[in-house]
Structures are given as C-alpha cells and as structure tokens.
Protein backbone atom coordinates (compact mmCIF):
# COMPACT_ATOMS: atom_id res chain seq x y z
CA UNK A 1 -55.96 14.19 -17.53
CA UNK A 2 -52.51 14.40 -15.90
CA UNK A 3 -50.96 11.63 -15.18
CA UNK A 4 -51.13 10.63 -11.28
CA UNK A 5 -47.41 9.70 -11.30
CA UNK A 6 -46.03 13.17 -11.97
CA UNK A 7 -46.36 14.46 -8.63
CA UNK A 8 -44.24 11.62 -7.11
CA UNK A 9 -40.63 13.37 -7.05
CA UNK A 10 -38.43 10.96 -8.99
CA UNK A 11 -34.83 10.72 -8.56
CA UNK A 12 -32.72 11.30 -11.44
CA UNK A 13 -30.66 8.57 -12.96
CA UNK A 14 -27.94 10.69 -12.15
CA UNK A 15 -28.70 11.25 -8.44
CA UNK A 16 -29.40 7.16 -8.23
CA UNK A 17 -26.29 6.62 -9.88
CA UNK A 18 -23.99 8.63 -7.48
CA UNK A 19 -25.99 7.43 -4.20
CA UNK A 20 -25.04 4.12 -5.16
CA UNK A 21 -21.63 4.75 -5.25
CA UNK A 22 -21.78 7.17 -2.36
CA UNK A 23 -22.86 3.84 -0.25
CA UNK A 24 -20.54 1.38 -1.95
CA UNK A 25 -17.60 3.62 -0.78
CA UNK A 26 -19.28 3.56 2.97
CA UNK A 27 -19.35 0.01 2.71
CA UNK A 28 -15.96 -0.04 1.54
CA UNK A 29 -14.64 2.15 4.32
CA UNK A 30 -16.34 -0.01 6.65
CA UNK A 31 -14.27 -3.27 4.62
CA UNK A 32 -10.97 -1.37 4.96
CA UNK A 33 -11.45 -0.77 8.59
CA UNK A 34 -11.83 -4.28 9.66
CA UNK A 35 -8.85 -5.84 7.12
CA UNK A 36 -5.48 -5.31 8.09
CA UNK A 37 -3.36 -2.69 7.80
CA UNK A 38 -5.88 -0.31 8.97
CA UNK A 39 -5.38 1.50 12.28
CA UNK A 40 -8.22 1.36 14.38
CA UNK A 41 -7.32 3.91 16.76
CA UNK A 42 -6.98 6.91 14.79
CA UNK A 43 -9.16 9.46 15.64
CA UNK A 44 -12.42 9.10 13.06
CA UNK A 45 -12.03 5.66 12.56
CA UNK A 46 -15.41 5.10 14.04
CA UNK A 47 -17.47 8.43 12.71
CA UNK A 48 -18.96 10.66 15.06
CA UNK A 49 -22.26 10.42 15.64
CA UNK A 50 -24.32 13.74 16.25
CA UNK A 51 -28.04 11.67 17.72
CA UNK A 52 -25.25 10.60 20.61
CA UNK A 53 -23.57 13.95 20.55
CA UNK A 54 -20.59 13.12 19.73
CA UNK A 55 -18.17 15.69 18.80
CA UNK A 56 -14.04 14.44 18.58
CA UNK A 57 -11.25 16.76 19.23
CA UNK A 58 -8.67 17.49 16.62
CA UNK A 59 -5.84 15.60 16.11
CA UNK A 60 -3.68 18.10 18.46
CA UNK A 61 -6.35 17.80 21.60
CA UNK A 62 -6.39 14.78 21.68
CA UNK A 63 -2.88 14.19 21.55
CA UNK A 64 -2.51 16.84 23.91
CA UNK A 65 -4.68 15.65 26.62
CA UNK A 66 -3.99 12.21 25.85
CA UNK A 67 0.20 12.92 27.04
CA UNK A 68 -1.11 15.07 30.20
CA UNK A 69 -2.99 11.56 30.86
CA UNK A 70 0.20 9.69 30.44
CA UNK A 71 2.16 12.01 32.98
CA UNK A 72 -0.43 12.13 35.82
CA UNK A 73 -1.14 8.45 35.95
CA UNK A 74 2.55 7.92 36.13
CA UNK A 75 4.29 4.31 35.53
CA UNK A 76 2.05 1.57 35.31
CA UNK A 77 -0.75 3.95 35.85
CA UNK A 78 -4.47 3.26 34.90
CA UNK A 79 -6.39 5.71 33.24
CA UNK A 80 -9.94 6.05 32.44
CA UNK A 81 -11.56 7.43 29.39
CA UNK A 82 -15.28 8.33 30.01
CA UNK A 83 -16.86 9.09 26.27
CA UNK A 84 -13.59 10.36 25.47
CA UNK A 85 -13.25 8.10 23.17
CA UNK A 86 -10.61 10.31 20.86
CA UNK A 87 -8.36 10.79 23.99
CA UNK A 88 -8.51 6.74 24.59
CA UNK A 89 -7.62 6.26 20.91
CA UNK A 90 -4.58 8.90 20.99
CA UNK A 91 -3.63 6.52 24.19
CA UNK A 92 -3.68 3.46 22.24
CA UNK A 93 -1.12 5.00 19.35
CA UNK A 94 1.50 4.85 22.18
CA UNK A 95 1.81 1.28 21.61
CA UNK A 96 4.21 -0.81 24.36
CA UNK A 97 3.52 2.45 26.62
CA UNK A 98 3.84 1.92 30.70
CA UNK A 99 0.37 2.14 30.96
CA UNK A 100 -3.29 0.19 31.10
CA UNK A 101 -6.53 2.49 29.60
CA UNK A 102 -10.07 1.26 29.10
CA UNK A 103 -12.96 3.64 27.72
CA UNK A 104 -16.13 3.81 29.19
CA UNK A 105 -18.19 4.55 26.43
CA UNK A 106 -22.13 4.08 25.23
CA UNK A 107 -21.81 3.56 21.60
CA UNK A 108 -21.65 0.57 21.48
CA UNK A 109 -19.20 0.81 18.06
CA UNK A 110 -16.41 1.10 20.31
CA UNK A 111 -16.88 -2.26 21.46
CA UNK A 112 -14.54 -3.53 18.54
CA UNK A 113 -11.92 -2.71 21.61
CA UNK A 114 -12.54 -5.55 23.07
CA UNK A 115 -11.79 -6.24 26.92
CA UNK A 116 -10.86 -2.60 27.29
CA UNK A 117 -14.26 -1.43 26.05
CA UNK A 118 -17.08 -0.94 28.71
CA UNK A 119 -20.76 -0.12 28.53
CA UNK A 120 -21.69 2.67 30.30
CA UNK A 121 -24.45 4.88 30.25
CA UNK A 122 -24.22 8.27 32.15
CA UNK A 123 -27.93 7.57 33.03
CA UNK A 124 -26.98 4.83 35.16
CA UNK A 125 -23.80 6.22 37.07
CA UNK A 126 -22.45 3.12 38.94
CA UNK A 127 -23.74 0.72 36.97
CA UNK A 128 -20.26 -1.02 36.29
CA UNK A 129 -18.62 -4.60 35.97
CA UNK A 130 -17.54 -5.80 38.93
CA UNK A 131 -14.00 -5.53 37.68
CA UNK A 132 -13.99 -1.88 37.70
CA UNK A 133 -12.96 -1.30 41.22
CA UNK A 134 -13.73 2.10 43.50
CA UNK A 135 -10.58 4.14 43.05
CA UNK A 136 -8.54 1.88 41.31
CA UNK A 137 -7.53 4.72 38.36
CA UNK A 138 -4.76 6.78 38.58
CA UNK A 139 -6.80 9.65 36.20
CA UNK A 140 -9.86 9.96 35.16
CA UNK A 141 -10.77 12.10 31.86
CA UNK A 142 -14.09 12.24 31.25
CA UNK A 143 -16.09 14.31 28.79
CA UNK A 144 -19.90 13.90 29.41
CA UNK A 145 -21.90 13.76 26.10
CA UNK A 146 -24.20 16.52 27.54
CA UNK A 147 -24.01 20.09 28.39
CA UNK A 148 -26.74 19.69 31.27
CA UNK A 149 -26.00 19.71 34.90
CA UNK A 150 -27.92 16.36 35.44
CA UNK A 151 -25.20 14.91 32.86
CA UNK A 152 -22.26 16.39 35.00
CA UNK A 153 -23.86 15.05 37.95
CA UNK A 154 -24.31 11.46 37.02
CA UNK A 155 -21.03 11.74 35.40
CA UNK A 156 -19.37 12.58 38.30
CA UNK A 157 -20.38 10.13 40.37
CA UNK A 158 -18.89 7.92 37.93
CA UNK A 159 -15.64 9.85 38.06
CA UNK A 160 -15.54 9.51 41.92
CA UNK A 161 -15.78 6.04 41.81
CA UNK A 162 -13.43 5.11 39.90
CA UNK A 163 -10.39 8.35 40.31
CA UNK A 164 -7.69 7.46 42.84
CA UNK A 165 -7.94 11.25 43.38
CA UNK A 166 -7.08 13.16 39.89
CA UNK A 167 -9.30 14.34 37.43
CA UNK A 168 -9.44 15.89 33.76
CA UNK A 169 -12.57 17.01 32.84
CA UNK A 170 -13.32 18.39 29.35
CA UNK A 171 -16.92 20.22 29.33
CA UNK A 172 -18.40 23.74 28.56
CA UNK A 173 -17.51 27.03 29.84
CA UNK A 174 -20.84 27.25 31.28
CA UNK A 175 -20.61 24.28 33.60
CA UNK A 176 -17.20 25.94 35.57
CA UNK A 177 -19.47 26.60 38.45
CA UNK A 178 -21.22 23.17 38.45
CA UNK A 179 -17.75 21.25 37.92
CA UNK A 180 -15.72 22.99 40.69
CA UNK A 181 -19.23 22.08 43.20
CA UNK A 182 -19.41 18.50 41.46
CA UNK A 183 -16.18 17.68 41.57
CA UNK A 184 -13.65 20.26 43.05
CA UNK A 185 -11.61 21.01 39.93
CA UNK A 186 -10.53 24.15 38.28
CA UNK A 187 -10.57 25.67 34.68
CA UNK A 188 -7.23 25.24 33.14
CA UNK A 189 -5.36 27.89 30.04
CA UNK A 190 -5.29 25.26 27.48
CA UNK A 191 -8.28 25.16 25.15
CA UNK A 192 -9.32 21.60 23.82
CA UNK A 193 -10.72 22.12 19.74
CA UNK A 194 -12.25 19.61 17.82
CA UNK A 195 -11.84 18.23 14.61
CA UNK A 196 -15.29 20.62 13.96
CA UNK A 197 -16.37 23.28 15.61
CA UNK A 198 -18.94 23.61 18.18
CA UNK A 199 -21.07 26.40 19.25
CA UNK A 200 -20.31 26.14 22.64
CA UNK A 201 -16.92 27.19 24.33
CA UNK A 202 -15.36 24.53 25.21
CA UNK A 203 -12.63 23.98 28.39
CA UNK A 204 -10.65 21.63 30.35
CA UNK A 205 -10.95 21.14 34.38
CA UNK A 206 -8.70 19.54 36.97
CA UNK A 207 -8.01 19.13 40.11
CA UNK A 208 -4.32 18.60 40.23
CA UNK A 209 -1.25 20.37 39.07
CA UNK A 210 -1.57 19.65 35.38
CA UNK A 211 0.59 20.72 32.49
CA UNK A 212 -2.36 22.43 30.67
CA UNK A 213 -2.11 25.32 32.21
C-alpha cells in the first residue's frame, strides 16, 4: 500500500530555503524604506500593485509630466495628482520648489505622505475633505486606474471640482472621444511609457497650451 502522503506535493528544502530568504529581503526592503536615508519619493518606492491596476511610468514620464505640471500651475501654484501617484512623487524630488501638491490616491500605502495624502475613491467622485475646495488647483493630472468610460466619468467630475480650469489627463487611446466629451481636452504628441509595458496605447490629454506637444 502506498503511502497516503506521497500525493501531497512537498516543497523541496531547497525551494523552502530560498522562499525564506526571498521574504526576509521583502521585509528588509520594507525596513530600509522606513529608516533614514531612504527616499520615499522615488518612483517604486511603494510597488505597484496590479489587483488596483496600478501601472507607474518610467522614470522619464514622470519626470516629464511632472515639469509640464510645474510650468502650468505657475508660482505658488497647486497641483493635483489623481492616482498619479509617480507624477506626485517626481513633484516631491523638487524639494524647496514654488509649489504645494497633494495626491488623491486609493491605496491607502500612500498615506505614509501624510497631510498631503487623500483618500479618494473614483467610485465616490466628490467625496472629499472639506479642505479640498471647488477650483482651488491650478492643474489637475489625473490618471484614472480604469480604462472604462464609467471610470473617466466619475473621474472627471473629480477633476472639475477641483481644476481652476487646466487639465492633464493621462488615459488610453481609446478613451480620446470620451475625454474630449468628458472634459474638453485634446490628445497631445508626447507619449507617456511606463516603467513596464502595457497592452494598451497609452496618451496624454489637455486642455491648455501645454509643452507636450
């Protein structure tokens, strides 16, 4: 008679071995990113997260669209960041900047930025602290974590809340139709990547002279 504990898949020393490890590095990754020394704003230092479809842009997007952010909210501008959180963190490298940013973001991991972190969930458009007054953002760059029109719609009515007027919207090719109806603004030249690549084309939207195009 065979015995009943051979059909139970074991795993190998080996495989237990480097699974430990493979943790004990997470955990020390985690460590290193709350001591010192660490910079908590470079893009990936909170991984993305593919159940909240999160996708960052490379390095050079978000700089990019982070420094077109810079120049249309002008001095002492405010600019929002709506689940753009790689744009927000490219913001935040230009320490002692002339400028205010807070990120409106639903993973809730981003909250380790404090006051300028907000809850938000696209579900629930307006849903916002009291402090977040109607129009009181010079830009608003938003990137809603869905390519569905109901997404773009909720989003926006987030966006039109809170824009003075301009707005840089990072979406799908296939929503250029929905976007300019949503919220008036127009596919620029320049072509946001991400740090991996998605299946879907991928464009920026304004509705302002920008220097993306």
């Amino acid at each position: 008679k065979m015995d009943d504990d051979d059909d139970i898949p074991q795993l190998s020393s080996h495989t237990l071995a480097a699974l430990q490890e493979f943790y004990l590095e997470q955990q020390q990754r985690e460590g290193m990113k709350t001591s010192q020394g660490f910079n908590q704003y470079s893009i990936g230092s909170i991984e993305e997260d593919w159940q909240l479809s999160q996708f960052w842009y490379s390095d050079e997007t978000a700089s990019c669209l982070a420094k077109e952010a810079v120049l249309a909210a002008g001095k002492g501008g405010r600019i929002a960041c709506i689940s753009a959180p790689s744009v927000y963190q490219k913001l935040k490298e230009q320490d002692g900047e002339d400028f205010s940013v807070c990120i409106l973001e639903y993973d809730r991991r981003f909250s380790v930025y404090g006051q300028e972190f907000i809850f938000y969930d696209y579900n629930h458009p307006l849903d916002l602290p009291e402090n977040l007054l109607p129009h009181s953002f010079d830009i608003v760059i938003a990137d809603p974590p869905y390519l569905s029109e109901e997404c773009l719609q909720k989003t926006a009515e987030t966006i039109k809340y809170l824009t003075k007027g301009k707005i840089l919207l990072c979406t799908g090719a296939v929503m250029e139709e929905e976007a300019a109806k949503q919220l008036g603004v127009k596919m620029c030249k320049f072509i946001p990547k991400h740090s991996r690549n998605l299946a879907n084309e991928f464009r920026c939207y304004v509705n302002y002279a920008s220097g993306l195009d």
